[in-house]
PDB file of N, CA and C in Angstrom:
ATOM      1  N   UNK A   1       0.812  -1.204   0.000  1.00  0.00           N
ATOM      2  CA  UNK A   1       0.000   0.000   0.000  1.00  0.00           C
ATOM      3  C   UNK A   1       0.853   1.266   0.000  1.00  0.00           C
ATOM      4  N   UNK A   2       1.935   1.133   0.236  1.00  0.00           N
ATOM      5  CA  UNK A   2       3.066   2.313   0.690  1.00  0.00           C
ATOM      6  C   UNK A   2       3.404   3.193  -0.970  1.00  0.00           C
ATOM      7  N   UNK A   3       3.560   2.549  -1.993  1.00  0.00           N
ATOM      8  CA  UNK A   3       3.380   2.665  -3.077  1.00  0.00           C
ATOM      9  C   UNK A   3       2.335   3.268  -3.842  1.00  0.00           C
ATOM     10  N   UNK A   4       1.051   2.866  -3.548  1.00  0.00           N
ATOM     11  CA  UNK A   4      -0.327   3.138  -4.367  1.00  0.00           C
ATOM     12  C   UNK A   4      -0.151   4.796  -3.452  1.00  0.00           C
ATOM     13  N   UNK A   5       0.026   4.628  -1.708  1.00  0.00           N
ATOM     14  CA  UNK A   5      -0.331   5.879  -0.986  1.00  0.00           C
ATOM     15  C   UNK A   5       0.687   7.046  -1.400  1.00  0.00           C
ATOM     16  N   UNK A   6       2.383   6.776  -2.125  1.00  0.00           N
ATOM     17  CA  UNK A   6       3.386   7.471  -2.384  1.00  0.00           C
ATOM     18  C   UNK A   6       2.723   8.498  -3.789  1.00  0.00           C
ATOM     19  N   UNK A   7       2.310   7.349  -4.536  1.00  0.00           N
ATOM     20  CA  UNK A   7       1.766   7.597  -5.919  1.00  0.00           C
ATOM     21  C   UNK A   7       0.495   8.553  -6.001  1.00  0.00           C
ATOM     22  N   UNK A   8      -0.640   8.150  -5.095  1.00  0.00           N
ATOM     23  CA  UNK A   8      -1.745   9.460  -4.626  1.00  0.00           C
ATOM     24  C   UNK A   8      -0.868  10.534  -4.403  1.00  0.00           C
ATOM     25  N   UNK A   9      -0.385  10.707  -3.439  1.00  0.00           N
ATOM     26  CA  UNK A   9       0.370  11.984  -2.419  1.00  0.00           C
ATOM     27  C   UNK A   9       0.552  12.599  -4.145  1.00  0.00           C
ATOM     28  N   UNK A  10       2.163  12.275  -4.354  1.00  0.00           N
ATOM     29  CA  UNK A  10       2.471  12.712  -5.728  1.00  0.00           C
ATOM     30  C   UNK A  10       1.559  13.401  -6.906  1.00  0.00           C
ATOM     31  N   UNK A  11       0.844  12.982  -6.934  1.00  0.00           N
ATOM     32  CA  UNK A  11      -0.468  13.072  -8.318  1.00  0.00           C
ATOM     33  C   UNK A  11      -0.602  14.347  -7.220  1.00  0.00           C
ATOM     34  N   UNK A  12      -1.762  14.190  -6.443  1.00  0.00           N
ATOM     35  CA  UNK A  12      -2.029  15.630  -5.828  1.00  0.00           C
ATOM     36  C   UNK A  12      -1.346  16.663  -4.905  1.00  0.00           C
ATOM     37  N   UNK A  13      -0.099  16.423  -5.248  1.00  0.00           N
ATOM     38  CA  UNK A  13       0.699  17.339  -4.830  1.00  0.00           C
ATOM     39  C   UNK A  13       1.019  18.362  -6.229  1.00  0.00           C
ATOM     40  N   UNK A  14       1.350  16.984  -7.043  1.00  0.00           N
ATOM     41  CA  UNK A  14       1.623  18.059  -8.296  1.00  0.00           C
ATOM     42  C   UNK A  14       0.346  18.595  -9.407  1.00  0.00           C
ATOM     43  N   UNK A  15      -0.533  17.719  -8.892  1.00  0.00           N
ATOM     44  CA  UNK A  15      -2.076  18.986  -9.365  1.00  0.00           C
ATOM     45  C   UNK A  15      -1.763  20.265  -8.553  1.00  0.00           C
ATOM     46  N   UNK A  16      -1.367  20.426  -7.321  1.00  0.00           N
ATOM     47  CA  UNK A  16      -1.652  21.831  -6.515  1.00  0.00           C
ATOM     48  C   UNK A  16      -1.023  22.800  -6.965  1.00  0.00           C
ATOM     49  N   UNK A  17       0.507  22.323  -7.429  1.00  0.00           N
ATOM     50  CA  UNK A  17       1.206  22.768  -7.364  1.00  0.00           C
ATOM     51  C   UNK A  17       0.877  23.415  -9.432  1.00  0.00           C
ATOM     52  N   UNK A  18       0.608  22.453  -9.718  1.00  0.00           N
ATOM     53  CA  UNK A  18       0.123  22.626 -11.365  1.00  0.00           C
ATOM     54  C   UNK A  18      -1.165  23.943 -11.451  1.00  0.00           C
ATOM     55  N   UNK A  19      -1.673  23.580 -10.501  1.00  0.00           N
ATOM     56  CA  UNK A  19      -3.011  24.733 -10.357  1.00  0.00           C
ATOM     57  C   UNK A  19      -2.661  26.269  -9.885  1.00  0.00           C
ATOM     58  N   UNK A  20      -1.901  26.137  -8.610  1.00  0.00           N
ATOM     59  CA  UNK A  20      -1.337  27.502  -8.281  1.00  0.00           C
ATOM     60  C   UNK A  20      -0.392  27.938  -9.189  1.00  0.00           C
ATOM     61  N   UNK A  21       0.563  27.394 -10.024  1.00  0.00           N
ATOM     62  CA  UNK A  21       1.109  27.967 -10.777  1.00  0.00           C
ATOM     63  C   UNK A  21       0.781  28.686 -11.984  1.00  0.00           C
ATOM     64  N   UNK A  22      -0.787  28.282 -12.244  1.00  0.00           N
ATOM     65  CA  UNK A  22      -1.676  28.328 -13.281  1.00  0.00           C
ATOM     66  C   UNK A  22      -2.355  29.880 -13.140  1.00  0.00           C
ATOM     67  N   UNK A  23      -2.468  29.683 -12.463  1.00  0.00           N
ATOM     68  CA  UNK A  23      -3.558  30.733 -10.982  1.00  0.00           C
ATOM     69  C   UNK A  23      -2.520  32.019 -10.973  1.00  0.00           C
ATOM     70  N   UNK A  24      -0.999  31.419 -10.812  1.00  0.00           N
ATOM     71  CA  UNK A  24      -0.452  33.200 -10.860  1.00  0.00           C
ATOM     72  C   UNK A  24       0.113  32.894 -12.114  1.00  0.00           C
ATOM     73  N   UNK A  25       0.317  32.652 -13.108  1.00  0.00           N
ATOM     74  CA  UNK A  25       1.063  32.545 -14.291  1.00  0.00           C
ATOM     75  C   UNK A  25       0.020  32.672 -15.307  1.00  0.00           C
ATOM     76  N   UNK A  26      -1.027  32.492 -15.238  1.00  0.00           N
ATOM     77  CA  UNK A  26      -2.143  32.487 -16.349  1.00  0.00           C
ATOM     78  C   UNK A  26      -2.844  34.305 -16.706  1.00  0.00           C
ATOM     79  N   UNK A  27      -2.754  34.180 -18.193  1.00  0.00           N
ATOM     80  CA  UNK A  27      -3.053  35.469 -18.815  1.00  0.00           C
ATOM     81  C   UNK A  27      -4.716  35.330 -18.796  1.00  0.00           C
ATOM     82  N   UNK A  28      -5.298  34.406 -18.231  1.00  0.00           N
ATOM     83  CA  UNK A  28      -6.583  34.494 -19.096  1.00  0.00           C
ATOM     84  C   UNK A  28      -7.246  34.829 -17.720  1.00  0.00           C
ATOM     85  N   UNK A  29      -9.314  35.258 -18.536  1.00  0.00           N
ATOM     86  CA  UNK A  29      -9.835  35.904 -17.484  1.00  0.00           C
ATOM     87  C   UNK A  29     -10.062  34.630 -16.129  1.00  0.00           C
ATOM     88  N   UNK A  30     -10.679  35.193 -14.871  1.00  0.00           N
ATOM     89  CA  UNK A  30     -11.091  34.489 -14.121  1.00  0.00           C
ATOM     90  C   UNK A  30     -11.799  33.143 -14.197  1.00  0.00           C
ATOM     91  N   UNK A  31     -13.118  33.434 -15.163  1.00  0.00           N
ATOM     92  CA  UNK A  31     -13.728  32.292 -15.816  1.00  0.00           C
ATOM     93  C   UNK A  31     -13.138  31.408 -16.138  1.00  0.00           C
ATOM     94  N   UNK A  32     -12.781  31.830 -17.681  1.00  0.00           N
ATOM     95  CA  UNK A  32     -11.925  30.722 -18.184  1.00  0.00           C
ATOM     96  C   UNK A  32     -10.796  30.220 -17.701  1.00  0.00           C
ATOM     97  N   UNK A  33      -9.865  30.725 -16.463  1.00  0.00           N
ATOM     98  CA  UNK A  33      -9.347  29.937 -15.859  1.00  0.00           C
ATOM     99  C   UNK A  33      -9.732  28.657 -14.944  1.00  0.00           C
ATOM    100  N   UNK A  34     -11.062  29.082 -14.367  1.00  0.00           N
ATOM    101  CA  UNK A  34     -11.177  27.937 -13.252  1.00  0.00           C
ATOM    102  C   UNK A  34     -11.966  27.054 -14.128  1.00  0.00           C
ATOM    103  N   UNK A  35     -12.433  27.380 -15.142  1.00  0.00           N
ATOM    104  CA  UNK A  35     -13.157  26.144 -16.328  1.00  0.00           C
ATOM    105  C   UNK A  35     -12.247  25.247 -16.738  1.00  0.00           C
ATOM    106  N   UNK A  36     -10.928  25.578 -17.098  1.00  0.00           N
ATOM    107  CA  UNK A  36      -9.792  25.194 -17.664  1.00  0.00           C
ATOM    108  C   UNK A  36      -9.576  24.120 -16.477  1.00  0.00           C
ATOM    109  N   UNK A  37      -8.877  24.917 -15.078  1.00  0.00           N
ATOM    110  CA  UNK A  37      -8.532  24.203 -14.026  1.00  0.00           C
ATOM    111  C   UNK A  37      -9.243  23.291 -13.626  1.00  0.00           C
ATOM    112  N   UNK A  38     -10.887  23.160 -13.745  1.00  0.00           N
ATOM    113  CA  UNK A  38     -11.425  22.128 -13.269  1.00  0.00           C
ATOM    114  C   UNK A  38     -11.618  21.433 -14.075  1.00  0.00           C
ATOM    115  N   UNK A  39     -11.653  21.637 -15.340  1.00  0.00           N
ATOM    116  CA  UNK A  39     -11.338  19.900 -16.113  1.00  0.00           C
ATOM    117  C   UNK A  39      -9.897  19.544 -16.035  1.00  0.00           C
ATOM    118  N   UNK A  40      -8.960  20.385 -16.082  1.00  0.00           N
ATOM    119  CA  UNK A  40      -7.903  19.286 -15.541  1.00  0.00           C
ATOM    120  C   UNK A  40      -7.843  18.813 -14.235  1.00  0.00           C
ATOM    121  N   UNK A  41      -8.486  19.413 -13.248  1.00  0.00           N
ATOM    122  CA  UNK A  41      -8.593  18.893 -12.054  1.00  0.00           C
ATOM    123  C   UNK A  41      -9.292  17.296 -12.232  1.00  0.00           C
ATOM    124  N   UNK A  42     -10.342  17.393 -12.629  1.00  0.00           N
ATOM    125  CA  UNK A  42     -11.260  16.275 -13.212  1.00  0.00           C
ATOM    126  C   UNK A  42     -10.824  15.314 -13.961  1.00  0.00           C
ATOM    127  N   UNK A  43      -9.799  15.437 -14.976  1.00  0.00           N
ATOM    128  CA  UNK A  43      -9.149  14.684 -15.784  1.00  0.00           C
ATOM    129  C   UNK A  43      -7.821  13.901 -15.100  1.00  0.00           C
ATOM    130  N   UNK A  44      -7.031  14.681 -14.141  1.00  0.00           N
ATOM    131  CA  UNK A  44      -6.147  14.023 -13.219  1.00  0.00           C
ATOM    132  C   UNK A  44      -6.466  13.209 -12.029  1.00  0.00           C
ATOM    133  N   UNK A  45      -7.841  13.423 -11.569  1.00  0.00           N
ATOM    134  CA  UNK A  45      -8.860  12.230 -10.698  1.00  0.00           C
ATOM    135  C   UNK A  45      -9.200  11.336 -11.319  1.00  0.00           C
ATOM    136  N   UNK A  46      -9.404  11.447 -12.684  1.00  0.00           N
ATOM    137  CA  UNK A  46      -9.571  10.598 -13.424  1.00  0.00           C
ATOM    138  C   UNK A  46      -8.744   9.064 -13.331  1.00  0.00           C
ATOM    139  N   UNK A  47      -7.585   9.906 -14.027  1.00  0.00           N
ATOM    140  CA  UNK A  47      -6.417   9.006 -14.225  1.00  0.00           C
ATOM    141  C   UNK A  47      -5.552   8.343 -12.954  1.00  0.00           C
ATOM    142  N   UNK A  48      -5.893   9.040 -11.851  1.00  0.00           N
ATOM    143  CA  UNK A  48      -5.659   8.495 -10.573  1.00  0.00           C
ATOM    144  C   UNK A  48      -6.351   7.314 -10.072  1.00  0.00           C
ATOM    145  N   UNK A  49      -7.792   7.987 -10.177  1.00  0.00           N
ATOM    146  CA  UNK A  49      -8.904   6.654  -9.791  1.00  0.00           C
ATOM    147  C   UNK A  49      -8.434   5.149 -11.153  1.00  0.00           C
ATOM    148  N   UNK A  50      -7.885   5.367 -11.658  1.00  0.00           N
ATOM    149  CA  UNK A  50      -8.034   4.589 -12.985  1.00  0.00           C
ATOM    150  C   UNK A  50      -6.529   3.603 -12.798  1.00  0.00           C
ATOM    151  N   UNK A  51      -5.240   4.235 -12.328  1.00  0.00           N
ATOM    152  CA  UNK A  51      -4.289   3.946 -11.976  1.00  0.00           C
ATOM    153  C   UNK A  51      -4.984   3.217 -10.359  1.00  0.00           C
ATOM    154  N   UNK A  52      -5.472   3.477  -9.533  1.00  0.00           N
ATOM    155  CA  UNK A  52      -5.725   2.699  -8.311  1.00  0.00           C
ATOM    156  C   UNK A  52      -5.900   1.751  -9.148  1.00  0.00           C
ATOM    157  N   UNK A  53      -7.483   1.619  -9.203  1.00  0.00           N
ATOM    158  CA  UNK A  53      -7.928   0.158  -9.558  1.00  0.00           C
ATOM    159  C   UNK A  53      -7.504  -0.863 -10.305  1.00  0.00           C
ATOM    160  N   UNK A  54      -6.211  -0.150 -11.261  1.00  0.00           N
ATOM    161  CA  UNK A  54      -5.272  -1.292 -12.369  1.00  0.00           C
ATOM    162  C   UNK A  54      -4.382  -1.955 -11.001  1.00  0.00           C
ATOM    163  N   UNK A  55      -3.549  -1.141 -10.122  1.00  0.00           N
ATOM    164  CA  UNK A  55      -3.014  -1.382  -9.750  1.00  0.00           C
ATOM    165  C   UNK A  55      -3.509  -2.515  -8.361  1.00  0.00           C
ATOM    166  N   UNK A  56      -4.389  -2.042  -7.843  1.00  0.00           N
ATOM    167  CA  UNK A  56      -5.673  -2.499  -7.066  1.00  0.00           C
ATOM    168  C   UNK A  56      -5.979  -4.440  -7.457  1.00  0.00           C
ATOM    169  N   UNK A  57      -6.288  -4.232  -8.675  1.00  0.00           N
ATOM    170  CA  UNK A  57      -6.315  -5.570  -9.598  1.00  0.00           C
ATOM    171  C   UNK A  57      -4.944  -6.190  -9.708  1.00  0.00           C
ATOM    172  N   UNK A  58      -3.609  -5.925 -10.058  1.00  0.00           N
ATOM    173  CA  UNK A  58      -2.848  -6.299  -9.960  1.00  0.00           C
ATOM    174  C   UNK A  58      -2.264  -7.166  -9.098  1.00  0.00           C
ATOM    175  N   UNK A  59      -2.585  -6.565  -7.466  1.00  0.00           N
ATOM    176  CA  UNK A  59      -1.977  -6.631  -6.417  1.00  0.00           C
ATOM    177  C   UNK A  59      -3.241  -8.167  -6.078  1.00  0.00           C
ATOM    178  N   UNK A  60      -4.447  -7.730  -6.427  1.00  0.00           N
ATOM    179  CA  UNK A  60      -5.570  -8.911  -5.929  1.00  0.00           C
ATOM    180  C   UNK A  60      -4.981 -10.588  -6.965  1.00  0.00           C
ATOM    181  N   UNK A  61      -4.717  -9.969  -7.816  1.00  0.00           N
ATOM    182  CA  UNK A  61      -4.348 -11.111  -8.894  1.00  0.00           C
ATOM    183  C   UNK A  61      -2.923 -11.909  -8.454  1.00  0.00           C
ATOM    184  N   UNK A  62      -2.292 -11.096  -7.935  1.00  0.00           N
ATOM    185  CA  UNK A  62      -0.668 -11.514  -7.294  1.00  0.00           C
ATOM    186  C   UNK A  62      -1.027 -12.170  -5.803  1.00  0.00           C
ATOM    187  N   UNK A  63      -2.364 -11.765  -5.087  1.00  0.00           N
ATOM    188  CA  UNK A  63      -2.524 -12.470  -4.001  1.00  0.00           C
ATOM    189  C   UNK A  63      -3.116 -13.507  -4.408  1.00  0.00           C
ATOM    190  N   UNK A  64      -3.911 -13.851  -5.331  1.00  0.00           N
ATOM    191  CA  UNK A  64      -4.851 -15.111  -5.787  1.00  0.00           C
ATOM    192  C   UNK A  64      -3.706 -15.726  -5.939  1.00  0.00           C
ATOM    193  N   UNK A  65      -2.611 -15.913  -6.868  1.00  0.00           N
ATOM    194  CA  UNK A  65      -1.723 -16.404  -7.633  1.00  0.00           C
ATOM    195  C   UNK A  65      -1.126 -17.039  -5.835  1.00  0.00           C
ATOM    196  N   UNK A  66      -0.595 -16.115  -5.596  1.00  0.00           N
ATOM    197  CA  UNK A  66       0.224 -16.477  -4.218  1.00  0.00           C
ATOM    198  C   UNK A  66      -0.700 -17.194  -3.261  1.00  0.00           C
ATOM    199  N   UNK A  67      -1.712 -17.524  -3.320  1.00  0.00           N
ATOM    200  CA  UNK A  67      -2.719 -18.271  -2.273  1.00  0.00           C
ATOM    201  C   UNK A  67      -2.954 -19.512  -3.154  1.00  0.00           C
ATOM    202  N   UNK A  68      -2.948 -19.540  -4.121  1.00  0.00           N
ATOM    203  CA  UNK A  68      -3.369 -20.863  -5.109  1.00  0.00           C
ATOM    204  C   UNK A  68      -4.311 -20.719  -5.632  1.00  0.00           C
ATOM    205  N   UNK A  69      -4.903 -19.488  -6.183  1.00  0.00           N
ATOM    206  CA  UNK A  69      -6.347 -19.630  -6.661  1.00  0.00           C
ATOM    207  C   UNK A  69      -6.419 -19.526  -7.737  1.00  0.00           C
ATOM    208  N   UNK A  70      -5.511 -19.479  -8.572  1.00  0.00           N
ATOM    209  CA  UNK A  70      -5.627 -19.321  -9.977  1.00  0.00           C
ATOM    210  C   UNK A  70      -7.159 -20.079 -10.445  1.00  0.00           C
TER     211      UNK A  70
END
């Protein structure tokens, strides 16, 4: 689990850090910034939730294997 929990942290550390930089570095109006920001916000939960559960499956498939359940 130390891994899957390293790999969360990471992802939303560097959304924050992706967003505030956005937030003072971005030319565009208010609107269209946080429209922008929340589909990538949305799109990087995405790929997080999507990375758990591969990995999630992986780990269940390596315990079947290792218990005999193939």
């Amino acid at each position: 689990m130390g891994k899957i929990s390293r790999f969360l942290a990471g992802t939303t550390l560097g959304a924050l850090v992706g967003i505030a930089s956005a937030l003072l570095l971005a030319p565009e109006k208010g609107e269209n910034l946080r429209h922008t920001l929340r589909s990538r916000l949305d799109t990087i939960q995405e790929e997080a939730r999507r990375a758990a559960e591969a990995q999630r499956a992986a780990l269940e498939a390596e315990l079947a294997r290792l218990r005999g359940e193939d």
